[in-house]
C-alpha atoms as a PDB file:
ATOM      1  CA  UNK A   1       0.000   0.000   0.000  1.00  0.00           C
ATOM      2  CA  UNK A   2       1.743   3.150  -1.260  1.00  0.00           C
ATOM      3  CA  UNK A   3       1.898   6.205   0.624  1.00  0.00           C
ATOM      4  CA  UNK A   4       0.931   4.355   4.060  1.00  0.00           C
ATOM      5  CA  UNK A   5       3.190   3.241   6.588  1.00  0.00           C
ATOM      6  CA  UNK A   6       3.579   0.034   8.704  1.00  0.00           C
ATOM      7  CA  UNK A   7       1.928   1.514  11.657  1.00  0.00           C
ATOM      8  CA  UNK A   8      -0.929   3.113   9.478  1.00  0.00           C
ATOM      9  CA  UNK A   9      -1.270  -0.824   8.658  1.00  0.00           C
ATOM     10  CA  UNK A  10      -1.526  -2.484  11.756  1.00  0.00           C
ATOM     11  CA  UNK A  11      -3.891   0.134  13.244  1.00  0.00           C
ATOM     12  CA  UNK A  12      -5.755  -0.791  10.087  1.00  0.00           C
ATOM     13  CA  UNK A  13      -5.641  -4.684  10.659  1.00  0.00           C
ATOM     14  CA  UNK A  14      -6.158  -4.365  14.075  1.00  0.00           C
ATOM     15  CA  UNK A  15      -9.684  -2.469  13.769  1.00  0.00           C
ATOM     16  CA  UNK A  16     -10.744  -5.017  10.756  1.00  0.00           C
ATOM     17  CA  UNK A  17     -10.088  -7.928  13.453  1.00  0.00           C
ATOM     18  CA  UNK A  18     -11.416  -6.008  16.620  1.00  0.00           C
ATOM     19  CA  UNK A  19     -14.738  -7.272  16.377  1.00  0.00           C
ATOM     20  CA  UNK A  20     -13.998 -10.859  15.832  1.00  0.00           C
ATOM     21  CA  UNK A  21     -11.755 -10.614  18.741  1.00  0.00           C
ATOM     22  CA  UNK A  22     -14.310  -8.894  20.912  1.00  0.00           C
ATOM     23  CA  UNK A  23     -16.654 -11.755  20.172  1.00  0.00           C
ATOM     24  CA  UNK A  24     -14.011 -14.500  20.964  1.00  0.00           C
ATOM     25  CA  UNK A  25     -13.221 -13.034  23.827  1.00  0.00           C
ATOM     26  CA  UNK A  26     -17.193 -12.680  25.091  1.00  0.00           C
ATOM     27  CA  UNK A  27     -17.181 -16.825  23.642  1.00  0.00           C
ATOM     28  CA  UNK A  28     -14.137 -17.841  25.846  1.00  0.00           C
ATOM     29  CA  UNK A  29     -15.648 -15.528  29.212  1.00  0.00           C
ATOM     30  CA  UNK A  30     -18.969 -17.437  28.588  1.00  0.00           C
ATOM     31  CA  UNK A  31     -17.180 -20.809  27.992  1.00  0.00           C
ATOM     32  CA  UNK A  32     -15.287 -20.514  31.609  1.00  0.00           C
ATOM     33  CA  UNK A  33     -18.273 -19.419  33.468  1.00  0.00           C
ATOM     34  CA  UNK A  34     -19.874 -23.052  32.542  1.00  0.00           C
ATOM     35  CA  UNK A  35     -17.554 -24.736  34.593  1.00  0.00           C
ATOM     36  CA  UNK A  36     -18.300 -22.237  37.935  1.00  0.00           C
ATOM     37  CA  UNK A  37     -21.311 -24.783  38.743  1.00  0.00           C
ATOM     38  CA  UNK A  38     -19.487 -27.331  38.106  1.00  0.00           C
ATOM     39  CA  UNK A  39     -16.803 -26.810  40.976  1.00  0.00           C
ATOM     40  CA  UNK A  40     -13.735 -26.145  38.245  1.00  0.00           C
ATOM     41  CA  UNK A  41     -11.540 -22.813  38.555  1.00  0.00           C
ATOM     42  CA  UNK A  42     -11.462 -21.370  34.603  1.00  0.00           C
ATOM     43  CA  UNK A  43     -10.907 -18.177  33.359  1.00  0.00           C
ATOM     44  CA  UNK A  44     -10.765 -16.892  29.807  1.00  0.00           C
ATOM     45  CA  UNK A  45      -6.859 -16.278  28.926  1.00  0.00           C
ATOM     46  CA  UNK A  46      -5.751 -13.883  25.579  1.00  0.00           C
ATOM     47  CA  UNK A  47      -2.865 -15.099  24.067  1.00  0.00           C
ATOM     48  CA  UNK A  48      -0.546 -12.071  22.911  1.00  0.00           C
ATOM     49  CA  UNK A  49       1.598 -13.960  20.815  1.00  0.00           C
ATOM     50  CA  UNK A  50      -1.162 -16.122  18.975  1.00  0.00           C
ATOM     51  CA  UNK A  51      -3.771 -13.653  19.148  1.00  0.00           C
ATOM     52  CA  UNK A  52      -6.301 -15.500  20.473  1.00  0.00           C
ATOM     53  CA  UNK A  53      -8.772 -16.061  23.403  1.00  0.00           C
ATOM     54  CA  UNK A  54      -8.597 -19.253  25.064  1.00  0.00           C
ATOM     55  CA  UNK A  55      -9.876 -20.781  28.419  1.00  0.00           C
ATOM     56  CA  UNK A  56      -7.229 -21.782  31.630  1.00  0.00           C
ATOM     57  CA  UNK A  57      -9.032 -24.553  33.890  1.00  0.00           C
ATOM     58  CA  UNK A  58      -7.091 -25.645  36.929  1.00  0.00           C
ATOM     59  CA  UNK A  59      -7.558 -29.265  37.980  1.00  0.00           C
ATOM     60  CA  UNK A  60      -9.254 -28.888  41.433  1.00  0.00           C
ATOM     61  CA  UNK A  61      -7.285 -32.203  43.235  1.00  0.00           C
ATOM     62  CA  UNK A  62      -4.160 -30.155  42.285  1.00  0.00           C
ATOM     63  CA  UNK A  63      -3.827 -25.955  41.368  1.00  0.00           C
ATOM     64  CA  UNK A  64      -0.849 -26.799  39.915  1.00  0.00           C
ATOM     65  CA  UNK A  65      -1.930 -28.437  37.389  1.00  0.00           C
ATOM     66  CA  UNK A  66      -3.947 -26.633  34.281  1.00  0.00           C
ATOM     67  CA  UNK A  67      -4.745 -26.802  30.933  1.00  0.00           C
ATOM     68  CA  UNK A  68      -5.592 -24.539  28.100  1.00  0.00           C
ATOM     69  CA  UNK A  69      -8.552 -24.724  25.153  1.00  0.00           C
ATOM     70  CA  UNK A  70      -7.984 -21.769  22.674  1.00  0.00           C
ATOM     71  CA  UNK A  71     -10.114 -20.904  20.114  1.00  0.00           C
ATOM     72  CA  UNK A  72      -8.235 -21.018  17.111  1.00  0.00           C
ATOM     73  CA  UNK A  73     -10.881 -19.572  13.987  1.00  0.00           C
ATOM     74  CA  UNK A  74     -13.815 -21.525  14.264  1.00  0.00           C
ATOM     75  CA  UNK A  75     -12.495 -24.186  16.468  1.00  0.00           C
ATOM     76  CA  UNK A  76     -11.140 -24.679  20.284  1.00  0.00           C
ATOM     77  CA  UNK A  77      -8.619 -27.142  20.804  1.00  0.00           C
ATOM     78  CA  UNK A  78      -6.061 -28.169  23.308  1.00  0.00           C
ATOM     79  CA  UNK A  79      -2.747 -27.196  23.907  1.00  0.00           C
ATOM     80  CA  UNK A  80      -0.794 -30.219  23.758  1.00  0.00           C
ATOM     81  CA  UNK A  81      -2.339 -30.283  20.061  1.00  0.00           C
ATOM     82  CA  UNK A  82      -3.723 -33.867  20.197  1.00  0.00           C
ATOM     83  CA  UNK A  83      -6.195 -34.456  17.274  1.00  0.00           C
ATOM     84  CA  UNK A  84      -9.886 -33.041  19.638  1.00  0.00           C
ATOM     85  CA  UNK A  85     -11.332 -29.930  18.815  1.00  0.00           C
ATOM     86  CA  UNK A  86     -14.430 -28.961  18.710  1.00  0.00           C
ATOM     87  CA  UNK A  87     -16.561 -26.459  16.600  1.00  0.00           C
ATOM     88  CA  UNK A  88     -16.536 -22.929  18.360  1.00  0.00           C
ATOM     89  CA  UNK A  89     -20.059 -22.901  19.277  1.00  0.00           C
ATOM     90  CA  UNK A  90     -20.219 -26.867  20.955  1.00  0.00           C
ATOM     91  CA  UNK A  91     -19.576 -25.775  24.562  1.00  0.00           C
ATOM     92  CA  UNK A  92     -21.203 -28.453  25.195  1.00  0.00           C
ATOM     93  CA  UNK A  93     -18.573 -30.741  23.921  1.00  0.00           C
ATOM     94  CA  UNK A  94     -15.602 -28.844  25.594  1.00  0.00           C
ATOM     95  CA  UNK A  95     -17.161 -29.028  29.058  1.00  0.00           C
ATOM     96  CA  UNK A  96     -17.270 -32.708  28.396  1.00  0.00           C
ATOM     97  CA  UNK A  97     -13.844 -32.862  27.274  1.00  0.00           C
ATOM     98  CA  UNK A  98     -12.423 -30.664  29.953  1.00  0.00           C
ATOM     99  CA  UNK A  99     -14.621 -32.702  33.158  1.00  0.00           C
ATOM    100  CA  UNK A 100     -13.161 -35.850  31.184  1.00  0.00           C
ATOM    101  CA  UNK A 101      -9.845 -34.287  31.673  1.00  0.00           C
ATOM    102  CA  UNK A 102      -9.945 -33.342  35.123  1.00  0.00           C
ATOM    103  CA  UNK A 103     -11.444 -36.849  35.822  1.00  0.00           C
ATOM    104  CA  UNK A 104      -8.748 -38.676  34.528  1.00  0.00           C
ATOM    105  CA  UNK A 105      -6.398 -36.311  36.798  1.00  0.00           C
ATOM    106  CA  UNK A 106      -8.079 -37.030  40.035  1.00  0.00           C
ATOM    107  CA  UNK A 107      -7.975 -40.672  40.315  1.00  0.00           C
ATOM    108  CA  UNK A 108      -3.972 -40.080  39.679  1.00  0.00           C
ATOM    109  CA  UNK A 109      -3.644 -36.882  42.132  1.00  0.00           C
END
């Protein structure tokens, strides 16, 4: 783009993608409050270096131990970047992953 500079650009980008980020973000807060009835410490998370909302849960047997689900596009999937995901609007299905997770942890805490 002639004429503009690199910082005219980003401000550019970065308003084209506010909106989409806004709405992650509101996805991922609304994602972490499921789990507040369920006794499981979440919290929606922004990754600066990705760009992108994402959800911490801390196993309750242990607060060491956590995990992260980001929401990468349409998707959320899980950090260690095994093959689940799950379409951005089944929070359904990541609750079910996430309780299977901390499951699995408790009977080995």
């Amino acid at each position: 783009m002639i004429g503009t500079t690199w910082h005219d650009q980003q401000r550019d980008i970065s308003a084209r993608l506010a909106p989409c980020t806004a709405a992650a973000g509101r996805i991922a807060a609304e994602l972490a409050d499921r789990f507040e009835p369920l006794g499981v410490d979440a919290a929606p998370v922004w990754d600066e270096v990705r760009g992108r909302w994402g959800v911490r849960i801390v196993e309750p047997a242990n607060g060491q131990l956590h995990m992260h689900v980001w929401l990468d596009g349409d998707h959320w999937t899980w950090t260690p970047g095994c093959v689940w995901s799950a379409p951005a609007d089944d929070c359904d299905g990541v609750v079910r992953f996430v309780l299977t997770w901390v499951t699995e942890h408790r009977v080995v805490v």
